[in-house]
C-alpha atoms as a PDB file:
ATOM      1  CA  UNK A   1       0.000   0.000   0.000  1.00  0.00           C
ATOM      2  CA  UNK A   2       1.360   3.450  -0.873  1.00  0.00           C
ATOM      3  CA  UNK A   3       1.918   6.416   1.294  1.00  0.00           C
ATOM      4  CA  UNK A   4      -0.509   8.535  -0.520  1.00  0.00           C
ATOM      5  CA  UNK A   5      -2.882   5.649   0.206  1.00  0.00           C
ATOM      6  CA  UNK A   6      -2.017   5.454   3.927  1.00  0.00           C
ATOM      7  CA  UNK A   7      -2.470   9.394   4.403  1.00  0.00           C
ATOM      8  CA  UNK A   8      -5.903   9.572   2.846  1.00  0.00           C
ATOM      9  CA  UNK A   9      -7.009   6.409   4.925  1.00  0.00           C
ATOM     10  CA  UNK A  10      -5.271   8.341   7.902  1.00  0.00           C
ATOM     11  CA  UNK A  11      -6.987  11.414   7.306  1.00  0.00           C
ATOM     12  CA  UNK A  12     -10.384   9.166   6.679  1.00  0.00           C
ATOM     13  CA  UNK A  13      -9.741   7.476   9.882  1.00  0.00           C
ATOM     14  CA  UNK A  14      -9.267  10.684  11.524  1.00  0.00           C
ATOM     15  CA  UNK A  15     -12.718  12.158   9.988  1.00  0.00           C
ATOM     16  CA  UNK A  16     -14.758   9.385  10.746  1.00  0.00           C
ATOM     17  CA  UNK A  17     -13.467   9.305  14.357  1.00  0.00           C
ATOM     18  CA  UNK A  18     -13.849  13.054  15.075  1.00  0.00           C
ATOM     19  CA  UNK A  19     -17.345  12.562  13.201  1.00  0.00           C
ATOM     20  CA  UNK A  20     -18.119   9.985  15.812  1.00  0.00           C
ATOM     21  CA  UNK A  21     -17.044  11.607  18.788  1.00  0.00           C
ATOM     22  CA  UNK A  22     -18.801  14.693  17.688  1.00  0.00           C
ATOM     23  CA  UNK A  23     -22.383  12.135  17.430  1.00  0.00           C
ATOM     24  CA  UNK A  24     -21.512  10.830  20.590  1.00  0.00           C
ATOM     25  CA  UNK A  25     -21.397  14.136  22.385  1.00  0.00           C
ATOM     26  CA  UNK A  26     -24.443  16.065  20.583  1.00  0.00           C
ATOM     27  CA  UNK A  27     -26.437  13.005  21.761  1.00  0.00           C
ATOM     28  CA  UNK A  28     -25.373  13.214  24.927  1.00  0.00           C
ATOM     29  CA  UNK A  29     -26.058  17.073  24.982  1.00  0.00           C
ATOM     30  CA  UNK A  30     -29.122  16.577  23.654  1.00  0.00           C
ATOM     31  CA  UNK A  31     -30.008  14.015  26.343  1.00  0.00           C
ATOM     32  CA  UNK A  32     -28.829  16.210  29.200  1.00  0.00           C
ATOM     33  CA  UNK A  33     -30.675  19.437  28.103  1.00  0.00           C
ATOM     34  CA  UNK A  34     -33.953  17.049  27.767  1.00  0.00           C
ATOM     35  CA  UNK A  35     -33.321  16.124  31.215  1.00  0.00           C
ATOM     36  CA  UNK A  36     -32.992  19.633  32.284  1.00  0.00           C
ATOM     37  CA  UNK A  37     -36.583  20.598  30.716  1.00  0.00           C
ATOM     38  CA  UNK A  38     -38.444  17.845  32.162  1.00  0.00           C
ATOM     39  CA  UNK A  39     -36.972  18.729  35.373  1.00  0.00           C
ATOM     40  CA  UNK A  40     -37.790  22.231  35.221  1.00  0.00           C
ATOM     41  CA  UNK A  41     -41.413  21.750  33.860  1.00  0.00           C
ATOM     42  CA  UNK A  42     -41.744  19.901  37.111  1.00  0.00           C
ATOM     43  CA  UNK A  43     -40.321  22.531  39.376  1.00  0.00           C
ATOM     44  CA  UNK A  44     -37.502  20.766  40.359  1.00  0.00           C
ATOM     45  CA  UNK A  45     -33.892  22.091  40.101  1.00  0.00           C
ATOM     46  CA  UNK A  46     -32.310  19.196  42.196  1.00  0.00           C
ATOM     47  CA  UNK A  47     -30.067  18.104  39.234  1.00  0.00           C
ATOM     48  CA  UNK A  48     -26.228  18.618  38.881  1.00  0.00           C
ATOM     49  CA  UNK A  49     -23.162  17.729  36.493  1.00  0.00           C
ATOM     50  CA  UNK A  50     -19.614  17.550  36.570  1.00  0.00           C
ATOM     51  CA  UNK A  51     -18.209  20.633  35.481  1.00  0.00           C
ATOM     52  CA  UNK A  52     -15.574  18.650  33.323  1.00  0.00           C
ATOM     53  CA  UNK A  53     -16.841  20.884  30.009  1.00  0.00           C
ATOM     54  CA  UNK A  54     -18.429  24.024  28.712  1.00  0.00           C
ATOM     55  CA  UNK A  55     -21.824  22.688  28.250  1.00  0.00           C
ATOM     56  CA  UNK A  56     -22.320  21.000  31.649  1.00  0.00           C
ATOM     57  CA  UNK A  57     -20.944  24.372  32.899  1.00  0.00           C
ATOM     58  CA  UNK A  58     -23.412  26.264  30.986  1.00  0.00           C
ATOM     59  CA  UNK A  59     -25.873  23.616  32.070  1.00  0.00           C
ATOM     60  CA  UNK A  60     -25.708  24.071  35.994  1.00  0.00           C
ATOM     61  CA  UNK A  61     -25.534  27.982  35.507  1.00  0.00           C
ATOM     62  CA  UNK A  62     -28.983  27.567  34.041  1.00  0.00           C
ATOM     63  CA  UNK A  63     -30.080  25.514  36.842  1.00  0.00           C
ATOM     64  CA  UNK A  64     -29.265  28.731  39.084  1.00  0.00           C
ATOM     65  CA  UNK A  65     -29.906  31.263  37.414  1.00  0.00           C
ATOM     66  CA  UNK A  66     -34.015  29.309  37.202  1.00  0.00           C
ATOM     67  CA  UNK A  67     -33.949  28.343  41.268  1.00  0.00           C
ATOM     68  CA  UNK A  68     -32.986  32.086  42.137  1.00  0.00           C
ATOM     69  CA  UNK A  69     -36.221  33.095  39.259  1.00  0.00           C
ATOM     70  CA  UNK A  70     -38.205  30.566  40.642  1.00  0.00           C
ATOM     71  CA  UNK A  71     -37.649  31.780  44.622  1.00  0.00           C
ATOM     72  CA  UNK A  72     -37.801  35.216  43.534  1.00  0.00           C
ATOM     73  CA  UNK A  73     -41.566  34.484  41.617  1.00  0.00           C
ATOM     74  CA  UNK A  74     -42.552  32.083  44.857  1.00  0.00           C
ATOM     75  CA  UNK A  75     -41.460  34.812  47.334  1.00  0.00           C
ATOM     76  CA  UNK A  76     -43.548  37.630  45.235  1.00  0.00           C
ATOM     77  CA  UNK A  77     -46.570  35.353  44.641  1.00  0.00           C
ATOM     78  CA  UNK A  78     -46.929  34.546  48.272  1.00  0.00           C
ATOM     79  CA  UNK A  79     -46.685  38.096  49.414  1.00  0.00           C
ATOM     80  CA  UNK A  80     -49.426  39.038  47.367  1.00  0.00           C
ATOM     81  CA  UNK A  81     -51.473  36.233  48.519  1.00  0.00           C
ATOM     82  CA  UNK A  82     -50.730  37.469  51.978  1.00  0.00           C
ATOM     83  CA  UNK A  83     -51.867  40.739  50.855  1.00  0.00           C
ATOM     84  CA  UNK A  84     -55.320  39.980  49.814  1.00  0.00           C
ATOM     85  CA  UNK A  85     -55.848  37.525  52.424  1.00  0.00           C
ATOM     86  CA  UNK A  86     -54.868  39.980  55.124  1.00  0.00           C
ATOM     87  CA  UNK A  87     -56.913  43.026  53.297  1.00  0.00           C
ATOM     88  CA  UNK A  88     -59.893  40.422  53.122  1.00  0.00           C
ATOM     89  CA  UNK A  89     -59.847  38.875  56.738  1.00  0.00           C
ATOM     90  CA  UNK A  90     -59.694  43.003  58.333  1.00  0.00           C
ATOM     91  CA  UNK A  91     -62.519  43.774  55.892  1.00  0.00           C
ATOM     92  CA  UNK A  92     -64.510  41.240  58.066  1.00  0.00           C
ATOM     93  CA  UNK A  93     -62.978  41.657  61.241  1.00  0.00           C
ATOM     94  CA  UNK A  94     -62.680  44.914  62.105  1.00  0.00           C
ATOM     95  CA  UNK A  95     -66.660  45.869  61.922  1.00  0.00           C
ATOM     96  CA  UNK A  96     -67.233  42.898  63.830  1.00  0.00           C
ATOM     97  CA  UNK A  97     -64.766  43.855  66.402  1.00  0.00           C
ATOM     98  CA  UNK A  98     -65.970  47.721  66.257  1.00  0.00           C
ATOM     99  CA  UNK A  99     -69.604  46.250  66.589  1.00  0.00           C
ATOM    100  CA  UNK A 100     -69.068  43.882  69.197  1.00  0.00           C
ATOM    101  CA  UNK A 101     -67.550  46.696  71.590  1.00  0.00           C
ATOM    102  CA  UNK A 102     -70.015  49.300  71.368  1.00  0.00           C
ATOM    103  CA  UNK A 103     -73.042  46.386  72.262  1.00  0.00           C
ATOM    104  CA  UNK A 104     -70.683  46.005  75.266  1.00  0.00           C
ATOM    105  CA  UNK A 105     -70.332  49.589  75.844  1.00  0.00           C
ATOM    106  CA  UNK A 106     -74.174  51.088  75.063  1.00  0.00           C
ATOM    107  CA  UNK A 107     -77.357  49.922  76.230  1.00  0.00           C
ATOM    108  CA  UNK A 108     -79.624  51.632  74.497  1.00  0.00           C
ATOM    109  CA  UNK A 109     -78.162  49.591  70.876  1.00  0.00           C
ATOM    110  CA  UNK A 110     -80.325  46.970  68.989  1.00  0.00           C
ATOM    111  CA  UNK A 111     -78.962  44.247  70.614  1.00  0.00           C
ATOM    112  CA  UNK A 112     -80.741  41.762  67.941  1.00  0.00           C
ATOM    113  CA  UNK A 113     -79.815  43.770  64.778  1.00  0.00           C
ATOM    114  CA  UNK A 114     -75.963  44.120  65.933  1.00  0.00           C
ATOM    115  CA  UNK A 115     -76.100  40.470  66.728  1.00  0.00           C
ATOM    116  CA  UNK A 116     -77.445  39.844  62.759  1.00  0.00           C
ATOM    117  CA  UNK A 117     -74.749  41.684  61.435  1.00  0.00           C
ATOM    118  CA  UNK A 118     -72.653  40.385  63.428  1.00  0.00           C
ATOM    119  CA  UNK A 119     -73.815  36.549  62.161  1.00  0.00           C
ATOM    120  CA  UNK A 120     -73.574  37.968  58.914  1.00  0.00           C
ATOM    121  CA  UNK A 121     -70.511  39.197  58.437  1.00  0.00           C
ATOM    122  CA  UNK A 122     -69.329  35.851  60.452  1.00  0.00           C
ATOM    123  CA  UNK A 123     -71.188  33.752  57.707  1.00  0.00           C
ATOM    124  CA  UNK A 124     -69.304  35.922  54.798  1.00  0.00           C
ATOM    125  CA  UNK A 125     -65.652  35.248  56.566  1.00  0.00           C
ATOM    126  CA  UNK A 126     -66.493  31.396  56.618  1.00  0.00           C
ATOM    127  CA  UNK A 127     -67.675  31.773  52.948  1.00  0.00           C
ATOM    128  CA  UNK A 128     -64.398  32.713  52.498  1.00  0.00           C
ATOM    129  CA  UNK A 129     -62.368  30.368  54.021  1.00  0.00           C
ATOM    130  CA  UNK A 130     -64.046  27.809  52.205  1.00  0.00           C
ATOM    131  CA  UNK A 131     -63.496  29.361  48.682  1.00  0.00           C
ATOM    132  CA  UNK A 132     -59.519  29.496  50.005  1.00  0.00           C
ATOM    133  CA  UNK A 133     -59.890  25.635  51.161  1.00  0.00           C
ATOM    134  CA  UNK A 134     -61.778  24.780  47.663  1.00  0.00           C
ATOM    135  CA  UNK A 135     -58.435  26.816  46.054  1.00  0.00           C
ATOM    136  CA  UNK A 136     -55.829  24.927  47.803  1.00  0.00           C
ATOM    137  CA  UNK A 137     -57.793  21.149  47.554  1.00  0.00           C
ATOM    138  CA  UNK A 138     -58.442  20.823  43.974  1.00  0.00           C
ATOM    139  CA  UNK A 139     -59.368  17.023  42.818  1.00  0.00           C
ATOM    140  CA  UNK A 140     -57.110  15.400  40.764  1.00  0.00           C
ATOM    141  CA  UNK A 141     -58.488  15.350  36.903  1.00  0.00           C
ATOM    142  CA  UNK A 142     -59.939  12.493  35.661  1.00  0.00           C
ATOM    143  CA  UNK A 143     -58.514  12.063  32.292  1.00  0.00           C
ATOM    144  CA  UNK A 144     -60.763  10.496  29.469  1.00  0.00           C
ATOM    145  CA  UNK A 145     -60.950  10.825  25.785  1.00  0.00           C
ATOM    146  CA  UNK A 146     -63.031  13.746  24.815  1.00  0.00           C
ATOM    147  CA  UNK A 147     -64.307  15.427  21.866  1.00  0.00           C
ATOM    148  CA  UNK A 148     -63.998  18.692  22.032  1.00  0.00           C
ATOM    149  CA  UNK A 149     -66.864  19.562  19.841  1.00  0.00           C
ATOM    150  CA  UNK A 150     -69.018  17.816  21.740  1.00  0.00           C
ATOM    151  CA  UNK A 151     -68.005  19.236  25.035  1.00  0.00           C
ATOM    152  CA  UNK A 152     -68.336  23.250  23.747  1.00  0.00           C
ATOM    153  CA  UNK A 153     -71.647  22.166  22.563  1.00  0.00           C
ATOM    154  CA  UNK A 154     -72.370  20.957  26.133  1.00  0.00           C
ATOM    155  CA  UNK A 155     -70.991  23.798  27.558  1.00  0.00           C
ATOM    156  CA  UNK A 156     -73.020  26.216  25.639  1.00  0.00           C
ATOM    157  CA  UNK A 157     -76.158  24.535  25.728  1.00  0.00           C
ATOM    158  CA  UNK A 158     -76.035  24.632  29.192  1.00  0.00           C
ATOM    159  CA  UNK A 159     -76.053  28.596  29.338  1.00  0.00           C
ATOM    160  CA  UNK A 160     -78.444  28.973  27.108  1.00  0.00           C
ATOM    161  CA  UNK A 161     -80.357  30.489  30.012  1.00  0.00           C
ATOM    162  CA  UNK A 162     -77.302  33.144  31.001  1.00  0.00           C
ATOM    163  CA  UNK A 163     -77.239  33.681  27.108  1.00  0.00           C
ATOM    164  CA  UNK A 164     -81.149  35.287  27.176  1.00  0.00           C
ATOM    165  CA  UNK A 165     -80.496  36.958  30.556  1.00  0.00           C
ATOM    166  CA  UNK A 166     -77.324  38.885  29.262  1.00  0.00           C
ATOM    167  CA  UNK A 167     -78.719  38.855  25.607  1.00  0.00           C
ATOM    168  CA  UNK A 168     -75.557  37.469  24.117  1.00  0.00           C
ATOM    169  CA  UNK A 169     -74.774  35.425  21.083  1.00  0.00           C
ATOM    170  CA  UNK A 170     -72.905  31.999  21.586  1.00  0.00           C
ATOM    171  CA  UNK A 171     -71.021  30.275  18.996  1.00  0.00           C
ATOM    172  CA  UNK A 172     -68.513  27.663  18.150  1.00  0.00           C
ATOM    173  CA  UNK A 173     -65.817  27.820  15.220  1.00  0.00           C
ATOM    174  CA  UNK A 174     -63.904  24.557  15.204  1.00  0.00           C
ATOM    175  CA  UNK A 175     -60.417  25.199  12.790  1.00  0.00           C
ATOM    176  CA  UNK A 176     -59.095  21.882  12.950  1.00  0.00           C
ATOM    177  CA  UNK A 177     -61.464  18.888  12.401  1.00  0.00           C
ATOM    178  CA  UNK A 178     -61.870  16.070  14.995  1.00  0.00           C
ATOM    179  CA  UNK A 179     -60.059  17.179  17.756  1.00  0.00           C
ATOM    180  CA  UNK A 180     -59.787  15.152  21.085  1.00  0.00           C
ATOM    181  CA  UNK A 181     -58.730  15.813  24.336  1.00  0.00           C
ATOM    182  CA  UNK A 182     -57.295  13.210  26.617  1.00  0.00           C
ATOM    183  CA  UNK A 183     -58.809  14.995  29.721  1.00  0.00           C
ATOM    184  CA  UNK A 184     -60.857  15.776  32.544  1.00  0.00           C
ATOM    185  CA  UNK A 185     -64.159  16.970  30.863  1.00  0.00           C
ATOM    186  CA  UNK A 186     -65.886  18.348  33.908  1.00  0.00           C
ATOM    187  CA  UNK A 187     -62.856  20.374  35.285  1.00  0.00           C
ATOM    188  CA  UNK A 188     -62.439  22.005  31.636  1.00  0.00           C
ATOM    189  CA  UNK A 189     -65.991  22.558  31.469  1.00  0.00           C
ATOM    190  CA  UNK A 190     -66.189  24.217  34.262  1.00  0.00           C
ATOM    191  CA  UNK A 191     -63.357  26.602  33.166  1.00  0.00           C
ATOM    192  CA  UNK A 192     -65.347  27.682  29.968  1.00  0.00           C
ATOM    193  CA  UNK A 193     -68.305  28.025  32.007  1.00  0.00           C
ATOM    194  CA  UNK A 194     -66.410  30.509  34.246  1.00  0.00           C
ATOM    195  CA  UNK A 195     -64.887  31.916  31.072  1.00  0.00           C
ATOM    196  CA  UNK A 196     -68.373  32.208  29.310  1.00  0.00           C
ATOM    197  CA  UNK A 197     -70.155  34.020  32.905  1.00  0.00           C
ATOM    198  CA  UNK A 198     -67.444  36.324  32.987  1.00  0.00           C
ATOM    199  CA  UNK A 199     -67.802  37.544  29.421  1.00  0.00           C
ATOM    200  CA  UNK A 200     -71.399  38.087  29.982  1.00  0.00           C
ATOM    201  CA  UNK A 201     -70.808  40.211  32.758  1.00  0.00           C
ATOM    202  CA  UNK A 202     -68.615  42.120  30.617  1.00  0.00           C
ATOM    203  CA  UNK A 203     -71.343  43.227  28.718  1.00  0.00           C
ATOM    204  CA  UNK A 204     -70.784  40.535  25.611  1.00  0.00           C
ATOM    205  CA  UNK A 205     -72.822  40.678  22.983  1.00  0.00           C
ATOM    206  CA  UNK A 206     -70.557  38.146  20.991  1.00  0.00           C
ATOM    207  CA  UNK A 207     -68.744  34.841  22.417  1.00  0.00           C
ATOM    208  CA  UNK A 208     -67.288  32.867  20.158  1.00  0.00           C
ATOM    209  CA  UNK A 209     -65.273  29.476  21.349  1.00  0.00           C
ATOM    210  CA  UNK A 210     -62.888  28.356  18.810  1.00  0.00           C
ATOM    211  CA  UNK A 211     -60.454  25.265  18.831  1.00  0.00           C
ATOM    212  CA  UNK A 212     -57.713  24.056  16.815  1.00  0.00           C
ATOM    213  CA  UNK A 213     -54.584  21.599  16.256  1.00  0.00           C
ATOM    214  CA  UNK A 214     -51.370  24.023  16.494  1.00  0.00           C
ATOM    215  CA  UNK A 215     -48.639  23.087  14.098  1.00  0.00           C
ATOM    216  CA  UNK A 216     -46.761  21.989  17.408  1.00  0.00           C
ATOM    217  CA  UNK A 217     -49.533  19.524  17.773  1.00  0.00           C
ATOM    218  CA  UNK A 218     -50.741  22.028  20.945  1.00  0.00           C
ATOM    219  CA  UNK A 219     -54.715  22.086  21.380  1.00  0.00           C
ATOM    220  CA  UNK A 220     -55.064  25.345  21.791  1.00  0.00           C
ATOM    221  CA  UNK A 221     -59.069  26.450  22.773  1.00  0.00           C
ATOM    222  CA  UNK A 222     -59.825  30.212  22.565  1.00  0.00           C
ATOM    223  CA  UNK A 223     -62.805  31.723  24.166  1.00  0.00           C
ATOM    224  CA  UNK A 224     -62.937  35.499  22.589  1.00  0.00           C
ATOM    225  CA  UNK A 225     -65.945  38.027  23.892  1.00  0.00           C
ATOM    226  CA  UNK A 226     -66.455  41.577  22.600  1.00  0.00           C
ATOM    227  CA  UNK A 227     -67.118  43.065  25.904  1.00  0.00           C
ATOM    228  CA  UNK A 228     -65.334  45.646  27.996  1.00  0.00           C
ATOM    229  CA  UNK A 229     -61.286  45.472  28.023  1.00  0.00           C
ATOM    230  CA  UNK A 230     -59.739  44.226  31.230  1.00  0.00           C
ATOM    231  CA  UNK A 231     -57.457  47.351  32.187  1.00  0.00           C
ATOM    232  CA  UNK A 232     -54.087  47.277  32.852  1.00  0.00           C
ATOM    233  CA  UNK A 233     -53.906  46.558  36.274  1.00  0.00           C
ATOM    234  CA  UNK A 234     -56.166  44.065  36.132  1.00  0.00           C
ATOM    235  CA  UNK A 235     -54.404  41.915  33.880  1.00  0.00           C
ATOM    236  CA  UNK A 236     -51.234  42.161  36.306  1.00  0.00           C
ATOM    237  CA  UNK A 237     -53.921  40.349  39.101  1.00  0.00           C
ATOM    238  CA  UNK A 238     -56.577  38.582  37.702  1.00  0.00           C
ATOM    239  CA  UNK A 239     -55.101  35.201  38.377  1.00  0.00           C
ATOM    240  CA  UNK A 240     -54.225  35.984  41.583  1.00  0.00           C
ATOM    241  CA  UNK A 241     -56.521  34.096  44.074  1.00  0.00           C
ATOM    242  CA  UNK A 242     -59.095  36.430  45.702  1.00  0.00           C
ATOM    243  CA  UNK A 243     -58.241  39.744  43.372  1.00  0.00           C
ATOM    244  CA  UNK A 244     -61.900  40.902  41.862  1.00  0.00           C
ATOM    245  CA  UNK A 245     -63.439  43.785  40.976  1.00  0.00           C
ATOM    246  CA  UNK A 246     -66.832  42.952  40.608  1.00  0.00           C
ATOM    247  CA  UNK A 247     -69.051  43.125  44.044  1.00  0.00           C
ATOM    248  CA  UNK A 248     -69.723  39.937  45.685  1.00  0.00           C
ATOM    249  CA  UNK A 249     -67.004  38.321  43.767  1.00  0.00           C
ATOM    250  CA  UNK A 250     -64.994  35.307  45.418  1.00  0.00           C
ATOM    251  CA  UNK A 251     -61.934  36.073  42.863  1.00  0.00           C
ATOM    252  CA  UNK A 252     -60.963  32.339  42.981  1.00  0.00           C
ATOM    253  CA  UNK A 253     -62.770  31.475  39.431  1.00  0.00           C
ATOM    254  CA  UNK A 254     -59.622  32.492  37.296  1.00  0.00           C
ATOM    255  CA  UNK A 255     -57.062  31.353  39.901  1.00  0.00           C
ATOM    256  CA  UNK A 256     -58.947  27.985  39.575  1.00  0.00           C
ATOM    257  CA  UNK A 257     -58.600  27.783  36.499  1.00  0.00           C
ATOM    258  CA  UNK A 258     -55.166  28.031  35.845  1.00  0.00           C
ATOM    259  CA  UNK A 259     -54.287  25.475  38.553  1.00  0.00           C
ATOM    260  CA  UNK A 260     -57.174  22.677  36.779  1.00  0.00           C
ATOM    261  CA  UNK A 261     -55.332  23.894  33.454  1.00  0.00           C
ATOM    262  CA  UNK A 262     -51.773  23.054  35.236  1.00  0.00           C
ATOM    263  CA  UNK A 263     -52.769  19.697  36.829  1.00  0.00           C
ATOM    264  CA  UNK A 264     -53.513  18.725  33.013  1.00  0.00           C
ATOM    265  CA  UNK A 265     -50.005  19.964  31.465  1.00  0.00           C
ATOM    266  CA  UNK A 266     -51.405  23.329  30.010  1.00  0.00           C
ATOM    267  CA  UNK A 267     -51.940  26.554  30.795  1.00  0.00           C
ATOM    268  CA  UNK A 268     -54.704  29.619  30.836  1.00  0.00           C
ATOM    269  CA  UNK A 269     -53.640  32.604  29.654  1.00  0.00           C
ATOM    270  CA  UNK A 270     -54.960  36.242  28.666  1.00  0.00           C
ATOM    271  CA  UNK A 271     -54.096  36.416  25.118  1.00  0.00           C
ATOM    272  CA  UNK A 272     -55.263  39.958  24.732  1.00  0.00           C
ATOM    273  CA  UNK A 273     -57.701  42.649  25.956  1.00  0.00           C
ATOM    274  CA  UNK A 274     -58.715  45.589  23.962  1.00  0.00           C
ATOM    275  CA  UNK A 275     -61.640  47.828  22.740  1.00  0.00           C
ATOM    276  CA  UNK A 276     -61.879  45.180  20.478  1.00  0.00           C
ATOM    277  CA  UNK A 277     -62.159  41.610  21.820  1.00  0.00           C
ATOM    278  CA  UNK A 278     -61.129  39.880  24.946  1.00  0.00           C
ATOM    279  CA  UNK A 279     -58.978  36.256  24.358  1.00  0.00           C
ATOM    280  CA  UNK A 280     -58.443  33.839  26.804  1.00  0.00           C
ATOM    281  CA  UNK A 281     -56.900  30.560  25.732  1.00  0.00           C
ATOM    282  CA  UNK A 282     -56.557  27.221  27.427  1.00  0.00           C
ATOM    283  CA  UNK A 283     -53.595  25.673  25.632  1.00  0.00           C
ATOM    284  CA  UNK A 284     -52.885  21.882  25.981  1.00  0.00           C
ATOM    285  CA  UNK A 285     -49.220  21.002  25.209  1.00  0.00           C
END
């Protein structure tokens, strides 16, 4: 065998090898950042490697720089939790208290009418708790086949009677054909239904539901009103449990929501809010 024929088989050799190794390691890369995203989709950030290269450096910086995001989000979340809990609980408390010390103080009160209110305002703090309890205790889904279709059609037939009290339109615009949810069909019914009541108290004259098939094979459900915009501010709090701004409001409906949406690997999101529609979507990855 020539030399000329030994140096191209050497430099072959060589190509194949470094070809090889180069596989070896994008696989391994590949496996280690899908590790990383399953982890973090579950809200853990126990994992770790061996600093021995750039990518598993790069990798465990990411883990970091997500724990201190995710503390930073936990810590703000709970505070304003705190918040409205606290500003809710006073609300209650403090007439009570005021109340219950002048009936000490002054004879000539209506014992039985202070007493009421008293019993009332009691009754609306226990109210509530349990809308807090029903927040923090929500069933597991039951996951079934479902067609979506069908289940809109459900949903709308059964507020039919909120339709003619609000005098709104309902409709349903399926853009992919046949889709089916593997899912809990009574937990994402009830999210439409919450959906559908808020719209209407909007002032809605038009909801339309629409569903598709994303190209990323997402099923993405949209449920778009042409009532009044959500300002702002609100759209900074409305899924924050107990913010409302409507009287007699619980402020757990949207809050809800997103948790059922979690518990089956999607989200609920404002899409957008303006003078000319609102959009929420429930997307299901």
């Amino acid at each position: 065998m020539n030399t000329t024929v030994l140096i191209l088989l050497g430099i072959v050799t060589s190509i194949i090898t470094f070809a090889v190794g180069y596989y070896i390691s994008y696989r391994r890369s590949v496996k280690k950042i899908s590790y990383i995203m399953d982890a973090l989709e579950d809200g853990e950030t126990n994992f770790r490697f061996v600093e021995n290269s750039k990518i598993n450096i790069a990798l465990n910086r990411m883990r970091i720089i997500f724990e201190k995001f995710r503390q930073e989000s936990e810590v703000e979340s709970w505070s304003k939790l705190i918040r409205v809990l606290t500003h809710e609980i006073m609300n209650t408390i403090t007439p009570i208290s005021s109340l219950s010390e002048s009936l000490a103080k002054d004879d000539t009160l209506d014992y039985k009418a202070g007493l009421q209110t008293i019993s009332q305002s009691s009754k609306e703090l226990i109210n509530f708790v349990n809308s807090y309890r029903s927040l923090s205790r929500i069933s597991a889904p039951v996951k079934k086949p479902v067609i979506v279709s069908d289940m809109v059609r459900k949903v709308l037939q059964l507020n039919l009677p909120l339709a003619k009290q609000y005098d709104v339109e309902f409709s349903y615009k399926e853009l992919s054909k046949d889709i089916i949810l593997y899912a809990d069909e009574g937990q994402i019914s009830q999210i439409l239904i919450n959906l559908i009541k808020n719209a209407c108290q909007a002032n809605s004259k038009n909801i339309i539901i629409t569903a598709e098939l994303t190209a990323a094979e997402d099923v993405v459900i949209k449920v778009i009103d042409d009532g009044m915009a959500i300002s702002h501010e609100c759209k900074e709090q409305i899924f924050i449990p107990f913010y409302t701004t409507k009287e007699g409001g619980s402020g757990i409906g949207l809050s809800l929501s997103r948790q059922i949406m979690r518990l089956h690997n999607g989200t609920l999101e404002l899409e957008s809010s303006d003078n000319k529609a609102t959009v929420f979507a429930l997307i299901f990855k």
